[in-house]
PDB file of N, CA and C in Angstrom:
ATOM      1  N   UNK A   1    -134.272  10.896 -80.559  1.00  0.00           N
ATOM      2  CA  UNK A   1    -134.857  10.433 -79.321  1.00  0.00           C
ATOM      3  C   UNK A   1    -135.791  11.468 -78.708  1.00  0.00           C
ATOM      4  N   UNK A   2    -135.675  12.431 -79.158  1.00  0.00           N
ATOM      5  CA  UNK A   2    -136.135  13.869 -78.298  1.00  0.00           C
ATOM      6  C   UNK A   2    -137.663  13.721 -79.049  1.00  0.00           C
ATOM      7  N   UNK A   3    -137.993  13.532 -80.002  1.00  0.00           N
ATOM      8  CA  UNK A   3    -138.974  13.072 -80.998  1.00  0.00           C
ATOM      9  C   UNK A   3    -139.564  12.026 -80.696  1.00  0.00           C
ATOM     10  N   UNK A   4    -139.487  10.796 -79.983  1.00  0.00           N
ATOM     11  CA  UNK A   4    -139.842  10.047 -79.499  1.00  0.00           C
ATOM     12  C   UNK A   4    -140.019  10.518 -78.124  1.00  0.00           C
ATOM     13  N   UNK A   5    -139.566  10.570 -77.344  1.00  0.00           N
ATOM     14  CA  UNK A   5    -140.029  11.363 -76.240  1.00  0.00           C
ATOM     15  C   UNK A   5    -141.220  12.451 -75.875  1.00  0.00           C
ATOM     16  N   UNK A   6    -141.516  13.223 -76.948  1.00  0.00           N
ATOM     17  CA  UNK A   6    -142.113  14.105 -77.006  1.00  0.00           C
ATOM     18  C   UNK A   6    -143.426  13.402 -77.492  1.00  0.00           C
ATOM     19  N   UNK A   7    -143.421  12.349 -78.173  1.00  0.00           N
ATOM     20  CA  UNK A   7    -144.418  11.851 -78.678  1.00  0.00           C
ATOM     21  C   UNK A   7    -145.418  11.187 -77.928  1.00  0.00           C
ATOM     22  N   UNK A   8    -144.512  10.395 -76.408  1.00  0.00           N
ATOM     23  CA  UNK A   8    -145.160   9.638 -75.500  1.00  0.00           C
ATOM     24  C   UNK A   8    -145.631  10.205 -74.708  1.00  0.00           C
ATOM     25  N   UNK A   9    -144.969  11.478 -74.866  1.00  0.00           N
ATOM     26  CA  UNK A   9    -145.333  12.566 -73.292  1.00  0.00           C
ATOM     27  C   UNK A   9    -146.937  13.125 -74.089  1.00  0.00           C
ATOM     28  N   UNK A  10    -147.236  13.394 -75.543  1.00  0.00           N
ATOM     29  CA  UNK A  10    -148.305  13.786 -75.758  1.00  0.00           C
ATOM     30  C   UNK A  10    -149.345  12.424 -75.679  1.00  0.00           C
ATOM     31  N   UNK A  11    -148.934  11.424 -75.893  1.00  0.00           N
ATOM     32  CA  UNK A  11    -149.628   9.894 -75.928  1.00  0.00           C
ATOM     33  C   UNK A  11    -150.531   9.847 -74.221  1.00  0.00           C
ATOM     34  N   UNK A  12    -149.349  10.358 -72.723  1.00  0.00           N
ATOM     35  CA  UNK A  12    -149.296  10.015 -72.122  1.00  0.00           C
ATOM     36  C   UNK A  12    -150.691  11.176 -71.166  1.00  0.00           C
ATOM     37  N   UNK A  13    -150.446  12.527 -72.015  1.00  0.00           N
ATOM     38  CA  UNK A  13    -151.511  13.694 -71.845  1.00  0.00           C
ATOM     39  C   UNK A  13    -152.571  13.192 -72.300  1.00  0.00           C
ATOM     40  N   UNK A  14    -152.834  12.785 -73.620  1.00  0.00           N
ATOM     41  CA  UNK A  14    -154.258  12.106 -74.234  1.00  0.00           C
ATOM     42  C   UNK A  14    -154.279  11.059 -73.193  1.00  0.00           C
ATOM     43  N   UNK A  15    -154.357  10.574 -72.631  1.00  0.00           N
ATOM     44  CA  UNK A  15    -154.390   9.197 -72.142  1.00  0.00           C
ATOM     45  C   UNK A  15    -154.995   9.560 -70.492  1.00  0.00           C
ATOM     46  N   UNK A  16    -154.354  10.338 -70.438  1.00  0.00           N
ATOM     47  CA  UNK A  16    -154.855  11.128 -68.627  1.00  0.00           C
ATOM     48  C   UNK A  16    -155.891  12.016 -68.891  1.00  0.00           C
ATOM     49  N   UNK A  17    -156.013  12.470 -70.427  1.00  0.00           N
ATOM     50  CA  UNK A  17    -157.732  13.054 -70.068  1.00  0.00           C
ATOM     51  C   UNK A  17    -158.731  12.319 -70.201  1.00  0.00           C
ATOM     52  N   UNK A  18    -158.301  11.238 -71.068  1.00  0.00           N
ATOM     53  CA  UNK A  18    -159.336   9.863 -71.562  1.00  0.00           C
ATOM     54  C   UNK A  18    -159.652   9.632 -69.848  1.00  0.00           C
ATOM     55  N   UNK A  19    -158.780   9.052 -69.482  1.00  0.00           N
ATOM     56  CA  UNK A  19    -158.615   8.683 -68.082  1.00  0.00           C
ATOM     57  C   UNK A  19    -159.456   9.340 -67.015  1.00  0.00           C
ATOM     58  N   UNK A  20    -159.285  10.262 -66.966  1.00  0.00           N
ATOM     59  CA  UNK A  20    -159.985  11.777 -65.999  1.00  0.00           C
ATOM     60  C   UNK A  20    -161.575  11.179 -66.302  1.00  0.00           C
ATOM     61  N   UNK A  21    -162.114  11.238 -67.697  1.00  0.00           N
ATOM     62  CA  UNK A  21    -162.926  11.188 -68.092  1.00  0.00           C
ATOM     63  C   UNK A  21    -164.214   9.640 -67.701  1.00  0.00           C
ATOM     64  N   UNK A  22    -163.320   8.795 -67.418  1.00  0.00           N
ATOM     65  CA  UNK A  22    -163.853   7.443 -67.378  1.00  0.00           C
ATOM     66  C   UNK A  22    -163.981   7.125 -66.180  1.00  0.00           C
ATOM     67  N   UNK A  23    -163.277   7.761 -65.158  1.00  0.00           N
ATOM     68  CA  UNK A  23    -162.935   7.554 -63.648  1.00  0.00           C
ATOM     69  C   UNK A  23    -162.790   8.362 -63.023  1.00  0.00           C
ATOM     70  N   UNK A  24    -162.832   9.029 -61.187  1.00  0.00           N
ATOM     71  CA  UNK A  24    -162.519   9.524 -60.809  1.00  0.00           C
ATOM     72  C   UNK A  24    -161.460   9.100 -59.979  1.00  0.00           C
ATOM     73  N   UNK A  25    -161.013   7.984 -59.905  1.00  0.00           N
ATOM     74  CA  UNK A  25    -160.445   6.961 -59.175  1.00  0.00           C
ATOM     75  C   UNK A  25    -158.551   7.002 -60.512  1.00  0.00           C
ATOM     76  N   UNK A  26    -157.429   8.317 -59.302  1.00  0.00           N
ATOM     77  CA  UNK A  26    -156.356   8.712 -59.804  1.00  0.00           C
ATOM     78  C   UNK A  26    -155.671   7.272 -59.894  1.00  0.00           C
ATOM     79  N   UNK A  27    -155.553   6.253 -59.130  1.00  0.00           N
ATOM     80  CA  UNK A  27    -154.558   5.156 -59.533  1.00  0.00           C
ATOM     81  C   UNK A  27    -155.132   3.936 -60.300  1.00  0.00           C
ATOM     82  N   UNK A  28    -156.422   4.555 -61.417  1.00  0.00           N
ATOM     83  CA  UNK A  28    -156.372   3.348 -61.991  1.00  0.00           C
ATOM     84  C   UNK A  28    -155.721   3.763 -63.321  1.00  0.00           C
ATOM     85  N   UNK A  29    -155.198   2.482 -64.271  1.00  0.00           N
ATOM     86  CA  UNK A  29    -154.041   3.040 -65.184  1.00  0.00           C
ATOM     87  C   UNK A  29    -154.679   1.734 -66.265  1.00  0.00           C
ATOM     88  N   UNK A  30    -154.811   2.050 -67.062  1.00  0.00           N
ATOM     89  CA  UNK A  30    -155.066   1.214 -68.247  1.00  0.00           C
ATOM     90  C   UNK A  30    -153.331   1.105 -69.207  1.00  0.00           C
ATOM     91  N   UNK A  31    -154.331  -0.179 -69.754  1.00  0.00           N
ATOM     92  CA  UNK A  31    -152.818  -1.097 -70.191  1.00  0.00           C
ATOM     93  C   UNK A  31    -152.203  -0.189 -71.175  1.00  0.00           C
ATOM     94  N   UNK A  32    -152.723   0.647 -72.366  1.00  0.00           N
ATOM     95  CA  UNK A  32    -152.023   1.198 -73.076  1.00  0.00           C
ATOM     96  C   UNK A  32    -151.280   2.992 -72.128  1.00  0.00           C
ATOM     97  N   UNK A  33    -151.443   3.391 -70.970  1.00  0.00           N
ATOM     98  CA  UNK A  33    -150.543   4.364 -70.109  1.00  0.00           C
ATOM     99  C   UNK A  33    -149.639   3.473 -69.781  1.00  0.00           C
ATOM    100  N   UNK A  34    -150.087   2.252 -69.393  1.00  0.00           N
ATOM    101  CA  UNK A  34    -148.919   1.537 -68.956  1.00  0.00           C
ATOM    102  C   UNK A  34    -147.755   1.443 -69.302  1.00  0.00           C
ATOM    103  N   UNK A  35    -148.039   0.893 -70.286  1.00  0.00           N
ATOM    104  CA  UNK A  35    -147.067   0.872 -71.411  1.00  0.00           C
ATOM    105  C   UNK A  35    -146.441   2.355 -72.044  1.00  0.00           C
ATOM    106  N   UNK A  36    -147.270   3.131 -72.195  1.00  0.00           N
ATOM    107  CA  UNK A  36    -146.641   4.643 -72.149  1.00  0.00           C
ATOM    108  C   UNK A  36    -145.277   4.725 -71.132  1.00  0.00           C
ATOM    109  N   UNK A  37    -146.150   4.572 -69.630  1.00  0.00           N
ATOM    110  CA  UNK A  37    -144.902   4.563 -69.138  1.00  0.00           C
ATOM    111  C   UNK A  37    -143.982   3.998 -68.619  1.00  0.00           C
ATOM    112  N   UNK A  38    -143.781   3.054 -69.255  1.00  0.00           N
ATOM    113  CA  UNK A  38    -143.215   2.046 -69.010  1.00  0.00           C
ATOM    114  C   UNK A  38    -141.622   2.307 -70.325  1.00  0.00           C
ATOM    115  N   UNK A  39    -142.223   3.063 -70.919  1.00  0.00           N
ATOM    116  CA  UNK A  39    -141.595   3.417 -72.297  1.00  0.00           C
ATOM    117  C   UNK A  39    -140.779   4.914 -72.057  1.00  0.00           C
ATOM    118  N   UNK A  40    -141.554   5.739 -71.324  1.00  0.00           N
ATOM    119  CA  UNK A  40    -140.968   6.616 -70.771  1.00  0.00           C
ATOM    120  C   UNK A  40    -139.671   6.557 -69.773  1.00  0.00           C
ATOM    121  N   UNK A  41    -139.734   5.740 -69.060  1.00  0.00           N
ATOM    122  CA  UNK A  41    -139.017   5.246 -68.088  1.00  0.00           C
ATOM    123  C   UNK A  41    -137.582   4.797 -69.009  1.00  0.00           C
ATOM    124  N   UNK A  42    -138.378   4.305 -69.975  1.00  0.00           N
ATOM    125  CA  UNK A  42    -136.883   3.179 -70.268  1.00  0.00           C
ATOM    126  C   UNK A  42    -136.359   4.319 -71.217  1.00  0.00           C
ATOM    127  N   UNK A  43    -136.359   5.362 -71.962  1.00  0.00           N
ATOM    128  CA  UNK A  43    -136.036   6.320 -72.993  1.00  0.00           C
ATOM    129  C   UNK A  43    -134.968   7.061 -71.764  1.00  0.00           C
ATOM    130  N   UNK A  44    -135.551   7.458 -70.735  1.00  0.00           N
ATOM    131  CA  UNK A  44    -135.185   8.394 -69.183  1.00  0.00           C
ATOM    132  C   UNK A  44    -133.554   7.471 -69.173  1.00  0.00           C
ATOM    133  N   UNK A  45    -134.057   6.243 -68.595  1.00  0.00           N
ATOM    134  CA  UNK A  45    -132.715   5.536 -68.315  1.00  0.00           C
ATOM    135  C   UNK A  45    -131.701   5.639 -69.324  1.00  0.00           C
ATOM    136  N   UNK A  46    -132.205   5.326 -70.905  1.00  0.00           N
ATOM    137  CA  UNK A  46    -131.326   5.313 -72.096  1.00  0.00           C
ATOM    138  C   UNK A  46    -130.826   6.084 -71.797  1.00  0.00           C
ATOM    139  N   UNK A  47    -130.992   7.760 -71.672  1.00  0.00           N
ATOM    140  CA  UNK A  47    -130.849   8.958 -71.725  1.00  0.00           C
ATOM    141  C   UNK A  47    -129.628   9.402 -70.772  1.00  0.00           C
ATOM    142  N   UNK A  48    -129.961   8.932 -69.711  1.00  0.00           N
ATOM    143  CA  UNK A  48    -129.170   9.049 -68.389  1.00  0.00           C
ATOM    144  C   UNK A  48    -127.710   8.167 -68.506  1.00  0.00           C
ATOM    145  N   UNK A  49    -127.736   6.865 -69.229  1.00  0.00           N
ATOM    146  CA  UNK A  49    -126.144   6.192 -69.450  1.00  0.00           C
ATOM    147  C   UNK A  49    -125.956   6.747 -70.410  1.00  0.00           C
ATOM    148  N   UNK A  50    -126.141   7.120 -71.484  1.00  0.00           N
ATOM    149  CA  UNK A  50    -125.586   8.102 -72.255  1.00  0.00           C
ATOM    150  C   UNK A  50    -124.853   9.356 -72.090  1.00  0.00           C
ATOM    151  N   UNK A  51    -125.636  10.113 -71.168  1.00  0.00           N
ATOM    152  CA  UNK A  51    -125.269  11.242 -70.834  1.00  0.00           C
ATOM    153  C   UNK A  51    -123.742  10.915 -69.413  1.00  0.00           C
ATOM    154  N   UNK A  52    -123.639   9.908 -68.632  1.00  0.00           N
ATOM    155  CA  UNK A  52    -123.346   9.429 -67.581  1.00  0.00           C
ATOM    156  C   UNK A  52    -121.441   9.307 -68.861  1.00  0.00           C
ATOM    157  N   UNK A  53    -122.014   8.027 -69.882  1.00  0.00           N
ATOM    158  CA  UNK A  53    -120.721   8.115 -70.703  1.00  0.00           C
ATOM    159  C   UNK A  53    -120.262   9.388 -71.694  1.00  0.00           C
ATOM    160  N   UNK A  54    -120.838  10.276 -71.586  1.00  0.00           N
ATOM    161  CA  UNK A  54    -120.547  11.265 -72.417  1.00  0.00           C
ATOM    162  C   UNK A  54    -119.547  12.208 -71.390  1.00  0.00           C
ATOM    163  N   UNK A  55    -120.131  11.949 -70.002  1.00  0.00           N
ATOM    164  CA  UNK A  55    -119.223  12.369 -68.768  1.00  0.00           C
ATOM    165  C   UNK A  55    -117.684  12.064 -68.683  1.00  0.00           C
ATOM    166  N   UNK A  56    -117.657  11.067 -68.751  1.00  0.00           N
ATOM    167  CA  UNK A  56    -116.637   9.742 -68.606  1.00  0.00           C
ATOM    168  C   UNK A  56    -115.411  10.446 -69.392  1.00  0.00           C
TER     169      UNK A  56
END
C-alpha cells in the first residue's frame, strides 16, 4: 500500500505543476487530480481502520 501511495502522491505533484502551468486560478482541479484525490483519500481511510483494528 505504501507503494501505491507514494505513487499518487508523485501523480498528484506532476499534476500541480501541469496545473500551476495552465492557470493561475489555485481551485481549479482537473478530472484526472480529482481522481488522484479522491484515491488518496480513500487509501488514508483504508489505512486509518486498519490501523484503528490493529489497536483493538
Amino acid at each position: 500500500m505504501k507503494r501505491a501511495f507514494d505513487d499518487l502522491a508523485r501523480k498528484l505533484m506532476t499534476a500541480n505543476r501541469r496545473l500551476s502551468l495552465i492557470t493561475d486560478d489555485p481551485f481549479v482541479v482537473l478530472d484526472e487530480e480529482r481522481e488522484a484525490l479522491r484515491r488518496v483519500v480513500a487509501l488514508t481511510q483504508e489505512w486509518a481502520l486498519e490501523d484503528a483494528r490493529r489497536r483493538q
